[in-house]
N, C-alpha and C. Protein backbone atom coordinates (compact mmCIF):
# COMPACT_ATOMS: atom_id res chain seq x y z
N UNK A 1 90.39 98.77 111.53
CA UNK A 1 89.75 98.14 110.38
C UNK A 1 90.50 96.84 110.13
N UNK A 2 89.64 95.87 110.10
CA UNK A 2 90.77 94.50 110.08
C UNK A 2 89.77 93.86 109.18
N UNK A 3 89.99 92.15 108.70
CA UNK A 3 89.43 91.56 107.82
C UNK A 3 89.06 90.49 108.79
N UNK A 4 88.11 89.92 108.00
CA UNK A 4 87.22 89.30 109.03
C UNK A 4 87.69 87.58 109.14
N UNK A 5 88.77 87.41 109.59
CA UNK A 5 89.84 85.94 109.41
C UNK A 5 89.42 84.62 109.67
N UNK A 6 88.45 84.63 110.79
CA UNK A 6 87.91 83.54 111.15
C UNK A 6 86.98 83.11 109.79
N UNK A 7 85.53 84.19 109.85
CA UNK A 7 85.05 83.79 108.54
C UNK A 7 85.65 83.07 107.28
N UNK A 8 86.57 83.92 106.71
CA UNK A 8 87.28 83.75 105.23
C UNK A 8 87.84 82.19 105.66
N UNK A 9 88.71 81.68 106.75
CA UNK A 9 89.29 80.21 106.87
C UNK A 9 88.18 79.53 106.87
N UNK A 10 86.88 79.43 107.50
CA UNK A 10 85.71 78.92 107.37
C UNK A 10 85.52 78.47 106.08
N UNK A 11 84.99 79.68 105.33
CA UNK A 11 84.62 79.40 104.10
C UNK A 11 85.72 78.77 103.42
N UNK A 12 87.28 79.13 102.99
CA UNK A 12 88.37 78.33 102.54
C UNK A 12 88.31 76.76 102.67
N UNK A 13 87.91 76.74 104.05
CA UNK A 13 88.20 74.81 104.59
C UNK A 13 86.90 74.37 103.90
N UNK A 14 85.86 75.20 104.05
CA UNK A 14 84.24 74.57 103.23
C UNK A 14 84.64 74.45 101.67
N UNK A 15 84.97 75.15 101.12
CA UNK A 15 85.34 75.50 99.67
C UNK A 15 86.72 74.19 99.65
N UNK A 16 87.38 73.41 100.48
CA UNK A 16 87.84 72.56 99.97
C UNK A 16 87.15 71.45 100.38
N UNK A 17 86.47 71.02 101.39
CA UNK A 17 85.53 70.10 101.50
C UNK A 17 84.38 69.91 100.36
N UNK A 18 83.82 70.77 99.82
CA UNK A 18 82.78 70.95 99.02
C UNK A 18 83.39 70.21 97.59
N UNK A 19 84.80 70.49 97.80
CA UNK A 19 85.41 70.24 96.51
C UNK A 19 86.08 69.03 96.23
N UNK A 20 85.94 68.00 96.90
CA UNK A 20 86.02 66.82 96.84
C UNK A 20 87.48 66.13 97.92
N UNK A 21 88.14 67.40 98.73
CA UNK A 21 89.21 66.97 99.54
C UNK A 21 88.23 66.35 101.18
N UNK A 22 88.76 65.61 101.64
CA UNK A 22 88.18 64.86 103.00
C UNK A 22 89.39 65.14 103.91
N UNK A 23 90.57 65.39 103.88
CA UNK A 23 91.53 65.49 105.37
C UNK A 23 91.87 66.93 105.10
N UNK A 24 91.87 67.83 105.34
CA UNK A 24 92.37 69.03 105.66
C UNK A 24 93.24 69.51 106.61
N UNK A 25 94.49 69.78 106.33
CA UNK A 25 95.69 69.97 106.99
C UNK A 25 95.79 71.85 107.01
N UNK A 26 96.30 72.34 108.32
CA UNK A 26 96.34 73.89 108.85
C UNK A 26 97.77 74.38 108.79
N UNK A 27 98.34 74.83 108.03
CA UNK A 27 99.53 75.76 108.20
C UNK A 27 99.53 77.14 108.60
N UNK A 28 100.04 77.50 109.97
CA UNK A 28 99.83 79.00 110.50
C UNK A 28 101.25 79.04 111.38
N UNK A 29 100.97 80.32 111.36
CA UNK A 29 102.00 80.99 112.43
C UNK A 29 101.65 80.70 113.45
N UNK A 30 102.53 81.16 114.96
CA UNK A 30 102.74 80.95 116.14
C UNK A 30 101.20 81.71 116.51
N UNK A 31 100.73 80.17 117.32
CA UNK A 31 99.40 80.12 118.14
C UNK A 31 98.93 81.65 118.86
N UNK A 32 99.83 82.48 119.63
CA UNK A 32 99.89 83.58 119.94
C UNK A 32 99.49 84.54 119.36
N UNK A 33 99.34 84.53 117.91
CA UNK A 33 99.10 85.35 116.95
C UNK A 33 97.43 85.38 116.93
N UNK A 34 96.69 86.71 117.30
CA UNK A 34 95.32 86.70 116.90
C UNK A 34 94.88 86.46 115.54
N UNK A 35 96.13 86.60 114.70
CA UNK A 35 95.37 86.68 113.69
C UNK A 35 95.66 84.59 113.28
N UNK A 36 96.50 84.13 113.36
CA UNK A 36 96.36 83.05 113.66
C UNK A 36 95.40 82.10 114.05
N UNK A 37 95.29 82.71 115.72
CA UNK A 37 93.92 81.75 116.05
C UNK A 37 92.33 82.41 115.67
N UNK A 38 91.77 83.25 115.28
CA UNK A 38 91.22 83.82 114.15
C UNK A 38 90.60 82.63 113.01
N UNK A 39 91.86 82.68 112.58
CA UNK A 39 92.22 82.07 111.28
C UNK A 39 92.04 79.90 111.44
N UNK A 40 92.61 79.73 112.56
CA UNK A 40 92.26 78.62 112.71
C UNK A 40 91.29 78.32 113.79
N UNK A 41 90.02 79.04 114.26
CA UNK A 41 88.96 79.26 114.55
C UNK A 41 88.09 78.81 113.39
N UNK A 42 88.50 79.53 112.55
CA UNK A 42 87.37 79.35 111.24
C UNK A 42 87.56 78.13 110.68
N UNK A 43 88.81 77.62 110.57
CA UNK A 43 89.41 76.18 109.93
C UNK A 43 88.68 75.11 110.76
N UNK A 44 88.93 75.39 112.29
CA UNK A 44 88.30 73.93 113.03
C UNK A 44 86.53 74.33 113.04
N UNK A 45 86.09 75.13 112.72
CA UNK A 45 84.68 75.50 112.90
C UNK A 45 84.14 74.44 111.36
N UNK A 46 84.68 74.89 110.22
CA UNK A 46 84.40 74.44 108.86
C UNK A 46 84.46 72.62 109.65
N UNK A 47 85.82 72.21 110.24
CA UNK A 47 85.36 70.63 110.57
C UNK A 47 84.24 69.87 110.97
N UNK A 48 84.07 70.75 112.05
CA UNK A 48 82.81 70.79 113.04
C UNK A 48 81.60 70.35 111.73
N UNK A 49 81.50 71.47 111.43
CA UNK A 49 80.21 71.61 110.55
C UNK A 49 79.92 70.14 109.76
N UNK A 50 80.95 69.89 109.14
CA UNK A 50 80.99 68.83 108.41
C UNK A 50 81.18 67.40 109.42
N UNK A 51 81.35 67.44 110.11
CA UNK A 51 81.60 66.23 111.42
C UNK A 51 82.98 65.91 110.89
N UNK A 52 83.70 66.18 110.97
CA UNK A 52 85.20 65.71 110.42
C UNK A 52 86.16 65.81 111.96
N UNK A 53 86.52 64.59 112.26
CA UNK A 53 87.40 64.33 113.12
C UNK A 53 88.19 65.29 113.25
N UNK A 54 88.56 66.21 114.42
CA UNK A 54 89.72 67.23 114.41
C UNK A 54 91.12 65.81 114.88
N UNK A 55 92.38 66.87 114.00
CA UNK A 55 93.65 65.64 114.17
C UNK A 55 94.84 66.71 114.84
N UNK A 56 95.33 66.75 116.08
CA UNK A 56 96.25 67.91 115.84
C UNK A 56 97.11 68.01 115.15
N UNK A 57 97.78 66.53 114.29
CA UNK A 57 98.94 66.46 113.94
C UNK A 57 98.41 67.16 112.29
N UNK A 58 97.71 66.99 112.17
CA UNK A 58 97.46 68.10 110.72
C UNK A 58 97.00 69.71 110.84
N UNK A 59 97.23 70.19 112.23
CA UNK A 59 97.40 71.54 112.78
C UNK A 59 99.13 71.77 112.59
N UNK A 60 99.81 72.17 112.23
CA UNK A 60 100.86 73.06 112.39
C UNK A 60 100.96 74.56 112.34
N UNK A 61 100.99 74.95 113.60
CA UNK A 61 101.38 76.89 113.84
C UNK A 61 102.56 76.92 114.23
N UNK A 62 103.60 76.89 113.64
CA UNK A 62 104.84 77.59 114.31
C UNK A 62 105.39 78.86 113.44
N UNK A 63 106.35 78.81 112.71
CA UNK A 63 106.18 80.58 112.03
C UNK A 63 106.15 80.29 110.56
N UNK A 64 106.01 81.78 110.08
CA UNK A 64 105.31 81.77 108.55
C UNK A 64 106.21 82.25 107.75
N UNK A 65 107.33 81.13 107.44
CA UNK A 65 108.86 81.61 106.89
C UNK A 65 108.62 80.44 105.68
N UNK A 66 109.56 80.85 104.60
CA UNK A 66 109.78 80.50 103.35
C UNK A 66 109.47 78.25 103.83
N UNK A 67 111.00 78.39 104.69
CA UNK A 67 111.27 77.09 105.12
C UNK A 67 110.76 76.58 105.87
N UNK A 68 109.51 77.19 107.22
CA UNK A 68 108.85 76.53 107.98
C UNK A 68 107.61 75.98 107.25
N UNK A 69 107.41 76.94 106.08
CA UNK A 69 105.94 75.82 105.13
C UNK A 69 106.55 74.85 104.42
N UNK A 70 107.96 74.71 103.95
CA UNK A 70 108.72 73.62 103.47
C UNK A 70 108.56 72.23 104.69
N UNK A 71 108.91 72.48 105.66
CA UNK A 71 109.12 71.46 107.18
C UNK A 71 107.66 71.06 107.23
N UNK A 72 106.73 72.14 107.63
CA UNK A 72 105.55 71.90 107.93
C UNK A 72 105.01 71.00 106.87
N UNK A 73 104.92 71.03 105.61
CA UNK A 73 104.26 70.44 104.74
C UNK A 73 104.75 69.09 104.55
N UNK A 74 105.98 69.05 105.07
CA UNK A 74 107.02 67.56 104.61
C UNK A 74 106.29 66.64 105.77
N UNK A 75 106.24 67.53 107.28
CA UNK A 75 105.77 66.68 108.45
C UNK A 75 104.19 66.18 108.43
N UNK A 76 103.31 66.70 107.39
CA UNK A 76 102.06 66.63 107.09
C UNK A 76 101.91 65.31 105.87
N UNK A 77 103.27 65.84 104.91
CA UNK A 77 103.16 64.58 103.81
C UNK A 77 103.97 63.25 104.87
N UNK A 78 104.67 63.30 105.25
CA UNK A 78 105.21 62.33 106.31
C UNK A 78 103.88 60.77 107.38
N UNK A 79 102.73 62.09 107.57
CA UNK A 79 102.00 61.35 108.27
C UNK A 79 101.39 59.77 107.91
N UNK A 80 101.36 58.94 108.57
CA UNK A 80 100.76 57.86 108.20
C UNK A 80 99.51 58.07 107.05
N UNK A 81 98.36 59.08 107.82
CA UNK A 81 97.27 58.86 106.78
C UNK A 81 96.93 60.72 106.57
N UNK A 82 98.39 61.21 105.85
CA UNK A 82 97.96 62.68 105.07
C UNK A 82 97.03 63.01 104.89
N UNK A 83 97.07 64.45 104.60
CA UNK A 83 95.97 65.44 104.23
C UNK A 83 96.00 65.29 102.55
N UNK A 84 94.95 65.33 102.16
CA UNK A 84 94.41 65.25 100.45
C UNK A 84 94.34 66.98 100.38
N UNK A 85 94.61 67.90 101.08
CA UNK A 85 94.25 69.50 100.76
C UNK A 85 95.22 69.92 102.22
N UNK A 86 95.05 71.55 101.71
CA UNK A 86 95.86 72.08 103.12
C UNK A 86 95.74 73.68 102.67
N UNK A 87 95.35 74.34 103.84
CA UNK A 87 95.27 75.87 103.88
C UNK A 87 96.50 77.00 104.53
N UNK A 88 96.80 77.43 104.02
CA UNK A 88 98.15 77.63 104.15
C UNK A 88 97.95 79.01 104.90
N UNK A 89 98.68 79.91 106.03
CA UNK A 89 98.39 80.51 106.68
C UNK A 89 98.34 82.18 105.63
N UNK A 90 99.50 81.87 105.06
CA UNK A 90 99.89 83.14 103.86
C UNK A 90 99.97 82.41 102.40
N UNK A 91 100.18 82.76 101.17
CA UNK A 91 100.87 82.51 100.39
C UNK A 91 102.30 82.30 100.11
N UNK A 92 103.10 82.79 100.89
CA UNK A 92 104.27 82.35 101.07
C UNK A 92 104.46 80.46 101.40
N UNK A 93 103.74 80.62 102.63
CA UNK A 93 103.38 78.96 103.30
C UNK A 93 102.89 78.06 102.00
N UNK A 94 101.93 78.85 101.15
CA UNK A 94 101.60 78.34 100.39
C UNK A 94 102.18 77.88 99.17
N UNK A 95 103.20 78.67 99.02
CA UNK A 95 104.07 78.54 97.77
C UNK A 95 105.04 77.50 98.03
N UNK A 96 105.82 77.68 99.44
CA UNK A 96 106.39 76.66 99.73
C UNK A 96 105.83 75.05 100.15
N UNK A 97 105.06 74.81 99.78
CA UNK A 97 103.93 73.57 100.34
C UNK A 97 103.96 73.53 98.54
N UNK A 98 103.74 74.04 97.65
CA UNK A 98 103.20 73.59 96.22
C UNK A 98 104.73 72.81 95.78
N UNK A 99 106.14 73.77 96.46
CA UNK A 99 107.10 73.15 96.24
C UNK A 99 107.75 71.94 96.58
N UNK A 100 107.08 71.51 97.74
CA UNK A 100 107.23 70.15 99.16
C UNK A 100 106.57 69.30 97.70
N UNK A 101 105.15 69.45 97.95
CA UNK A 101 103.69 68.95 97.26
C UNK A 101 104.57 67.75 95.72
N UNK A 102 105.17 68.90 94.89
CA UNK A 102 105.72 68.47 93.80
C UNK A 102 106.98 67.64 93.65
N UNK A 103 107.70 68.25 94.68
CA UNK A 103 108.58 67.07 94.95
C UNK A 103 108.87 65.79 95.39
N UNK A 104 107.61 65.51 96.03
CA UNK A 104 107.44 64.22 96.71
C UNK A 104 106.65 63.41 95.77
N UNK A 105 106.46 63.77 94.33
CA UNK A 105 105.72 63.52 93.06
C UNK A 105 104.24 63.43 92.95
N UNK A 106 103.84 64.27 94.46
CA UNK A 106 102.23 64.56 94.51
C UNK A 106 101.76 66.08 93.30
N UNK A 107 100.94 66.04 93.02
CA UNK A 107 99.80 66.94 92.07
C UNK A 107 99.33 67.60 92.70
N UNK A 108 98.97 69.31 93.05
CA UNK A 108 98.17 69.83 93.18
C UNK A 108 97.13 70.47 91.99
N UNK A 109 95.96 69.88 91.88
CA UNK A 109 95.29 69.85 93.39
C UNK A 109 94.99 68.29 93.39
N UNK A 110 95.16 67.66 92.42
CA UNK A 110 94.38 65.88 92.14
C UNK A 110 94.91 65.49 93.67
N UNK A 111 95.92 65.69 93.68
CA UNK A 111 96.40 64.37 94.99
C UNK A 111 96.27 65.52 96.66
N UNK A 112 96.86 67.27 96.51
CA UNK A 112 96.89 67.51 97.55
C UNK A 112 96.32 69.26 96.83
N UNK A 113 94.71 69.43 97.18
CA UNK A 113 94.80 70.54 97.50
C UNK A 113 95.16 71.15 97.67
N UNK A 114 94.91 73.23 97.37
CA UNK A 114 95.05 74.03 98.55
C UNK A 114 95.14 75.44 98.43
N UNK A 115 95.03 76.04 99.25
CA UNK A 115 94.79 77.32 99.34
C UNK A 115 95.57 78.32 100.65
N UNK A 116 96.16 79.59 99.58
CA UNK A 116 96.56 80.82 100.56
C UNK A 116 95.98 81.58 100.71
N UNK A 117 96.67 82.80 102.23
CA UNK A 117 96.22 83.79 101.80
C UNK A 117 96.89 85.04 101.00
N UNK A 118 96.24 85.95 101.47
CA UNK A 118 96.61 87.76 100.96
C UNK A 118 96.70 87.75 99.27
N UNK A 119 96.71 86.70 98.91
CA UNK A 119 96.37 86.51 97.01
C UNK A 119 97.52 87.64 96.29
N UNK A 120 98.67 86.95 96.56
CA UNK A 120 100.01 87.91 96.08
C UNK A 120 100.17 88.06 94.67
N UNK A 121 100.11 88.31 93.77
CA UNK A 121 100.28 88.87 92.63
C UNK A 121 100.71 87.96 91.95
N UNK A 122 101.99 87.25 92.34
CA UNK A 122 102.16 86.33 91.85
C UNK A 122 101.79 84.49 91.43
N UNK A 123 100.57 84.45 92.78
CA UNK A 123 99.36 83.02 92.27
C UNK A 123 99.21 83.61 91.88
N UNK A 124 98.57 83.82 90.50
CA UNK A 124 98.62 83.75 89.04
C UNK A 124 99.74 83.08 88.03
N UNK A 125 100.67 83.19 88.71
CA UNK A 125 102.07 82.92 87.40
C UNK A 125 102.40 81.69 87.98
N UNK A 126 101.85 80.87 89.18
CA UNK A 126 102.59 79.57 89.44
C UNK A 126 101.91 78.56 88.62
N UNK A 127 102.35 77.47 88.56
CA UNK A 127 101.73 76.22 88.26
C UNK A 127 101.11 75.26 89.21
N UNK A 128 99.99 74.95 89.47
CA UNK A 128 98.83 75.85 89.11
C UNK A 128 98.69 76.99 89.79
N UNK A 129 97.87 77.80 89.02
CA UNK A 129 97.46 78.84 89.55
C UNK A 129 96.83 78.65 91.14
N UNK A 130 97.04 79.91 91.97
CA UNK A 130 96.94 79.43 93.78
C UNK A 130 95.63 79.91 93.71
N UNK A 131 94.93 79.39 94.21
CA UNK A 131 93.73 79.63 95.08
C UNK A 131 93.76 80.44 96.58
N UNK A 132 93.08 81.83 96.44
CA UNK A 132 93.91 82.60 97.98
C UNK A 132 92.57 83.54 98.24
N UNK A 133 92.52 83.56 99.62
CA UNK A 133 92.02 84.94 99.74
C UNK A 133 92.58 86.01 100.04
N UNK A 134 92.05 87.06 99.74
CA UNK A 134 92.11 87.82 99.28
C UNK A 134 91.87 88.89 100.20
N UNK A 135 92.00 89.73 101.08
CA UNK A 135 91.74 91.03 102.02
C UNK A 135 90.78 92.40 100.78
N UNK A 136 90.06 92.87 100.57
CA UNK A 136 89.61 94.10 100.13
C UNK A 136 90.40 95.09 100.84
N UNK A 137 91.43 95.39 100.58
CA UNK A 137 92.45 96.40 101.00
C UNK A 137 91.76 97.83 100.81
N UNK A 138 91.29 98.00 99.42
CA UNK A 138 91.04 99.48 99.22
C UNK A 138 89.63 99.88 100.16
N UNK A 139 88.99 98.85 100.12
CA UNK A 139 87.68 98.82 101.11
C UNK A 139 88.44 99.19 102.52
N UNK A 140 88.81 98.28 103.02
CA UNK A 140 89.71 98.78 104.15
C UNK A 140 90.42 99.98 104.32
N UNK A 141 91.18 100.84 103.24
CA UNK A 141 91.82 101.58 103.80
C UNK A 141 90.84 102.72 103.56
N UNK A 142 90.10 102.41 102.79
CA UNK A 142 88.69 104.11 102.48
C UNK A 142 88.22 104.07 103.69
N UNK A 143 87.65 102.75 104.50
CA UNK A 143 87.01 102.81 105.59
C UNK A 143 87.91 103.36 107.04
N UNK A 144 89.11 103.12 107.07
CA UNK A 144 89.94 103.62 107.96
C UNK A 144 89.87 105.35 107.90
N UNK A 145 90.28 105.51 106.67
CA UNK A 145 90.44 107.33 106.70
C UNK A 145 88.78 107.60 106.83
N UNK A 146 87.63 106.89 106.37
CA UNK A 146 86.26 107.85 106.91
C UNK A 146 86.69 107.60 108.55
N UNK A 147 87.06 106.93 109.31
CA UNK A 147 87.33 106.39 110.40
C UNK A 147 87.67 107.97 111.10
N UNK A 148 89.16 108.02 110.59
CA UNK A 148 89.99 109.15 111.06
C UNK A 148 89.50 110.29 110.96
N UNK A 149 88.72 110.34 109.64
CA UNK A 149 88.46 111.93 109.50
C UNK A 149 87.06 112.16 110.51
N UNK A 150 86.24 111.30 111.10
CA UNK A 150 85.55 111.09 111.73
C UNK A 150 86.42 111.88 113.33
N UNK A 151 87.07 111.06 113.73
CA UNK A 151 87.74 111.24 114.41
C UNK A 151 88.50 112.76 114.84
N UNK A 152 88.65 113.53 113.38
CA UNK A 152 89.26 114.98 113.33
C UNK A 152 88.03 115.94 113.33
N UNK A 153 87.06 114.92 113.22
CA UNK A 153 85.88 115.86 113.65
C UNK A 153 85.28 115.84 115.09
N UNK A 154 85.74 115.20 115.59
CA UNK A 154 85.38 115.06 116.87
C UNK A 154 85.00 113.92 117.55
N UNK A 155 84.76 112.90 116.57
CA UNK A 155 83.99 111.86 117.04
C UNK A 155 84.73 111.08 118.07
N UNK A 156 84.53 110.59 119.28
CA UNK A 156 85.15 110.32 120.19
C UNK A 156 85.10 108.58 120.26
N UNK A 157 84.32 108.35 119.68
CA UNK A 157 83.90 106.56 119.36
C UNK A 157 84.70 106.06 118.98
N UNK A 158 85.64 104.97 119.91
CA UNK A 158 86.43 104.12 119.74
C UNK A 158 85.53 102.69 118.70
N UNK A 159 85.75 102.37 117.28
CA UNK A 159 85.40 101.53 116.32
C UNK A 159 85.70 100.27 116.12
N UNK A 160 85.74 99.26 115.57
CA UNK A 160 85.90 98.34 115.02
C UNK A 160 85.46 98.01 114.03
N UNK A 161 86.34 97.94 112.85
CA UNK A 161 84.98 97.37 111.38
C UNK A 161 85.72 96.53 110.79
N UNK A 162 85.05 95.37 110.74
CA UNK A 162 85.10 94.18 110.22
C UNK A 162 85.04 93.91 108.53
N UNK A 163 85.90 94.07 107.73
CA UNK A 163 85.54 93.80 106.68
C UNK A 163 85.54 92.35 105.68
N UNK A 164 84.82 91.99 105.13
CA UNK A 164 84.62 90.34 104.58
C UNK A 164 86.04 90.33 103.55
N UNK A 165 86.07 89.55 103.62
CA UNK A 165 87.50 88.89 102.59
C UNK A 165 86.42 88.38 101.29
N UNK A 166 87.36 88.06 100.29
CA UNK A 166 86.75 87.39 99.11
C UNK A 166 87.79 86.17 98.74
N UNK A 167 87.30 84.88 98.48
CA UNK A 167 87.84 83.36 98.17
C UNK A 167 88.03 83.49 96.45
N UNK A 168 89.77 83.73 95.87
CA UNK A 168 89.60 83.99 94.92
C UNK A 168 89.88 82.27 94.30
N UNK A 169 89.07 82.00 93.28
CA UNK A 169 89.07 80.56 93.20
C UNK A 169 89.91 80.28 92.01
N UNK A 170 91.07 79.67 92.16
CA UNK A 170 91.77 79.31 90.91
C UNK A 170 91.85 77.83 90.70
N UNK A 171 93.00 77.50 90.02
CA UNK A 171 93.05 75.75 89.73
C UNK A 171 93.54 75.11 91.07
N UNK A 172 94.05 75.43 92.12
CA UNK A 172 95.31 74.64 93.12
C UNK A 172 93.85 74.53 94.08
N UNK A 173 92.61 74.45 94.03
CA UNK A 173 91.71 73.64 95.49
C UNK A 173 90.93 73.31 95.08
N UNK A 174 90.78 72.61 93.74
CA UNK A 174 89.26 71.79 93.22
C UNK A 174 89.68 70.46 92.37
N UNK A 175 89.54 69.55 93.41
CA UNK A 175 89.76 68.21 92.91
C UNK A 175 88.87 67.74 92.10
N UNK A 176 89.01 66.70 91.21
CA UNK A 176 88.70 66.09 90.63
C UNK A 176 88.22 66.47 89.11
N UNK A 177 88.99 67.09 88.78
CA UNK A 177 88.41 67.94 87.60
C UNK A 177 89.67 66.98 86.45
N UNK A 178 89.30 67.07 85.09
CA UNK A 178 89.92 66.67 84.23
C UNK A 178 91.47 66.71 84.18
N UNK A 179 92.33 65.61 83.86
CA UNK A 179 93.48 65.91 84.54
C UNK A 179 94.51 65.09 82.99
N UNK A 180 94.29 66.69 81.88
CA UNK A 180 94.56 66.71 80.70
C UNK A 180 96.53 66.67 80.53
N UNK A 181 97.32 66.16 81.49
CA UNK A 181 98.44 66.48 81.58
C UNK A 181 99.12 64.59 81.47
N UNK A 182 98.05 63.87 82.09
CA UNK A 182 98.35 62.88 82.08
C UNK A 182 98.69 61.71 80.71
């Protein structure tokens, strides 16, 4: 039972295009990772759609540590002509990118979008609130045990079930909205 990764980055990269960001920058783990390329399947698919120049240098996959979304995000704000948004492989990546983001005296989301995943408990309590998806875990794990108990009955059918993610939408990936701080 897995979540359906490609989709959910799809919709994420559309849901920041839609939302007034134009460069979209990829933070993921090591390329090797299915769930990775998955994940940035759906990211370069959302370009496509929209005709948006693919850039590799606003691809970064190397690993999904506190300090590699710190590096990654610095080498993204670094670029001649940056990303205005960026999808972060986890929330972790993501948390550390809001911290890069703010220090370099950029705004999320006015100046740099963005969005994680697995929607950790804690986007909610940051400033701004993270924008993440989200896995249906309990969907997933009910569907695993009908799976198994299937299985203790005899069923010999090797499965796969795909379950949809949900885009939980907070303040950190919708530009241009009133910007009452100023």
């Amino acid at each position: 039972v897995v979540a359906d990764d490609q989709e959910s980055a799809r919709i994420a990269t559309e849901h920041l295009l839609q939302n007034g960001s134009k460069r979209v920058g990829f933070i993921g783990g090591a390329d090797y990772l299915g769930i990775v390329k998955k994940r940035k399947e759906g990211y370069l698919e959302a370009l496509q759609k929209y005709n948006i120049p693919i850039e590799d240098a606003l691809i970064i996959c190397e690993k999904m540590t506190p300090e590699e979304g710190c590096e990654a995000t610095k080498r993204l704000l670094n670029l001649p002509n940056p990303p205005d948004a960026i999808l972060a492989m986890n929330d972790t990546l993501a948390f550390a990118a809001i911290e890069v983001i703010k220090s370099h005296g950029l705004r999320v989301p006015n100046d740099i979008a963005l969005i994680g995943y697995t929607d950790e408990q804690h986007a909610n309590y940051i400033e701004p609130k993270l924008s993440a998806v989200s896995h249906q875990t309990y969907e997933m794990g009910q569907t695993a045990c009908l799976l198994l108990i299937d299985q203790i009955r005899g069923d010999k059918a090797i499965r796969q079930v795909m379950i949809s993610t949900h885009l939980q939408i907070r303040e950190s990936s919708i530009k241009n909205k009133l910007d009452f701080n100023k």
